[in-house]
Protein backbone atom coordinates (compact mmCIF):
# COMPACT_ATOMS: atom_id res chain seq x y z
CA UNK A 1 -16.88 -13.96 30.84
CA UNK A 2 -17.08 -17.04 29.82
CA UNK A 3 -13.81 -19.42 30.28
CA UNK A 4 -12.33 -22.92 29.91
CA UNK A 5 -9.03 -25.06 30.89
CA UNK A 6 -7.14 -27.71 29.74
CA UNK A 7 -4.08 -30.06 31.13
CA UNK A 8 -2.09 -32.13 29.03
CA UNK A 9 1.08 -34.21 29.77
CA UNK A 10 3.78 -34.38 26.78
CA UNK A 11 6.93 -36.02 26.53
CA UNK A 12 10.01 -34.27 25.61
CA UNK A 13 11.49 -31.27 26.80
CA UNK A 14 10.00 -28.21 28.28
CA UNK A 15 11.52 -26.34 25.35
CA UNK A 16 9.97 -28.90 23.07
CA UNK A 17 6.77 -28.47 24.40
CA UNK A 18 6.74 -24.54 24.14
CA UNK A 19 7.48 -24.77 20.48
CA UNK A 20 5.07 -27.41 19.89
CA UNK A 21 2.28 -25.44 21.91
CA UNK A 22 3.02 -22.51 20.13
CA UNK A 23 2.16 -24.57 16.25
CA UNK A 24 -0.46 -25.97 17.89
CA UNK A 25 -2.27 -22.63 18.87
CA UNK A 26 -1.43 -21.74 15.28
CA UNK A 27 -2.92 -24.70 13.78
CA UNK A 28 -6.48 -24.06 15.89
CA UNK A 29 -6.52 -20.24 14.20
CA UNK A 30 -5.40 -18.29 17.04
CA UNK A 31 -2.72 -16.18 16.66
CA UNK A 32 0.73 -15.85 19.17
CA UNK A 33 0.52 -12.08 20.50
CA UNK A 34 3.37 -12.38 23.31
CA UNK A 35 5.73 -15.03 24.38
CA UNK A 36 8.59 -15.70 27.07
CA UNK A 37 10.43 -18.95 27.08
CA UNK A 38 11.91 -18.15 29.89
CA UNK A 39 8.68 -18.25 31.85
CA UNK A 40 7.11 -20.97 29.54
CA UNK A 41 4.38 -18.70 28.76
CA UNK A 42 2.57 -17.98 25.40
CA UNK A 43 -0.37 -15.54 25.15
CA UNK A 44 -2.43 -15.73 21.95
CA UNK A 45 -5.47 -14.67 20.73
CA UNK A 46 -8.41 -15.94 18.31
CA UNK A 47 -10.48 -13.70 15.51
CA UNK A 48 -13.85 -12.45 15.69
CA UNK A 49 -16.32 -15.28 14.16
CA UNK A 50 -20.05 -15.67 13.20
CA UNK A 51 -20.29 -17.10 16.87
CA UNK A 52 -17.81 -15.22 18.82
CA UNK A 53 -16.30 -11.83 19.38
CA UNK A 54 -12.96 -13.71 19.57
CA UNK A 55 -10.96 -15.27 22.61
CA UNK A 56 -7.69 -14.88 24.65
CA UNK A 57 -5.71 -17.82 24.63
CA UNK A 58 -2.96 -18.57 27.65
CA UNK A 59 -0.69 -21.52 27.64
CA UNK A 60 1.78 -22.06 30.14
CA UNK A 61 4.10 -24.97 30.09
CA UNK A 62 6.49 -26.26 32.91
CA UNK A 63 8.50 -29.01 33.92
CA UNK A 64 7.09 -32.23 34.81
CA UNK A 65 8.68 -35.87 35.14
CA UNK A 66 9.52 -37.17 32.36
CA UNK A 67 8.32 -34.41 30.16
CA UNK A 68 6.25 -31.43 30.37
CA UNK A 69 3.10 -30.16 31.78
CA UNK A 70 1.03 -27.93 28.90
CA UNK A 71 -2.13 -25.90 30.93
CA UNK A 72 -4.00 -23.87 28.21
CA UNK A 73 -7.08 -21.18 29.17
CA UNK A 74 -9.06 -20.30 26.97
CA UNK A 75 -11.22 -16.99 27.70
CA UNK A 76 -13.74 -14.66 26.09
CA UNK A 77 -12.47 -11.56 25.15
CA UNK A 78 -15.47 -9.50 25.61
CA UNK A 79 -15.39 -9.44 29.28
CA UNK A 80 -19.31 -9.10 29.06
CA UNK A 81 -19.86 -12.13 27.44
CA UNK A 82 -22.39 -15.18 29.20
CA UNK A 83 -22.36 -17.79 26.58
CA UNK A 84 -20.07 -18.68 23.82
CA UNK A 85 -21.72 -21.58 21.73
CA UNK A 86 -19.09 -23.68 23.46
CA UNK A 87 -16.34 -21.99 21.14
CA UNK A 88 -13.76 -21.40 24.68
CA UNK A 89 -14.13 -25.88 25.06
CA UNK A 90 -13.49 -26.19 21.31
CA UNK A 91 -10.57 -24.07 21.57
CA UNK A 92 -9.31 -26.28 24.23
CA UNK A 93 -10.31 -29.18 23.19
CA UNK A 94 -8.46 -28.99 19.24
CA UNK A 95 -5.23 -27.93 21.57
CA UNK A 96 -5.04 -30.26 23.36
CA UNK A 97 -5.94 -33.03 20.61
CA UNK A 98 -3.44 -31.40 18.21
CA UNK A 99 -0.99 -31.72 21.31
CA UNK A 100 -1.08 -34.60 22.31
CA UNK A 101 -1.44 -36.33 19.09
CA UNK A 102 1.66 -35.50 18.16
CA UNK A 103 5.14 -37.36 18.92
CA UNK A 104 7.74 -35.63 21.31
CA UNK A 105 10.93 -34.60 18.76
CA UNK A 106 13.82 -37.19 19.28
């Protein structure tokens, strides 16, 4: 199985940041299959694709000074699989550019 991570810093609130992180995954074409606020957690997944048999997507968001803390993981969902093109890093990487170029609410 092939999987990546990612770490961002945001301003804002944690609350903020779980809505945010929950367009964001939206905006890369995965799709929100479970979420808890209450644990800051948002489980996603992404479609099948010409180079892919499609990914699981967790984000987890906590408290941090002055802000919040956004982890995302971004894994193959064939368990099987050895090499995704480099689609798990793109995932990651669009998150986490998506995230962080966008302004804390306030």
């Amino acid at each position: 199985m092939v999987v990546k991570k990612g770490e961002l810093k945001v301003g804002g609130t944690v609350s903020e940041a779980y809505h945010r992180s929950a367009e964001a995954l939206n905006v890369i074409g995965g799709t929100v299959t479970k979420e808890d606020q209450a644990t800051g957690k948002i489980e996603g997944t992404r479609s099948i694709s010409f180079i892919s048999w499609g990914e699981k997507i967790l984000i987890e968001i906590s408290d941090s000074d002055n802000g919040a803390v956004v982890r995302i993981t971004s894994s193959s969902r064939v368990p099987t699989t050895l090499f995704d093109f480099g689609q798990n890093a793109r995932n990651v990487r669009r998150f986490l550019d998506w995230l962080g170029a966008r302004p804390a609410a306030g």
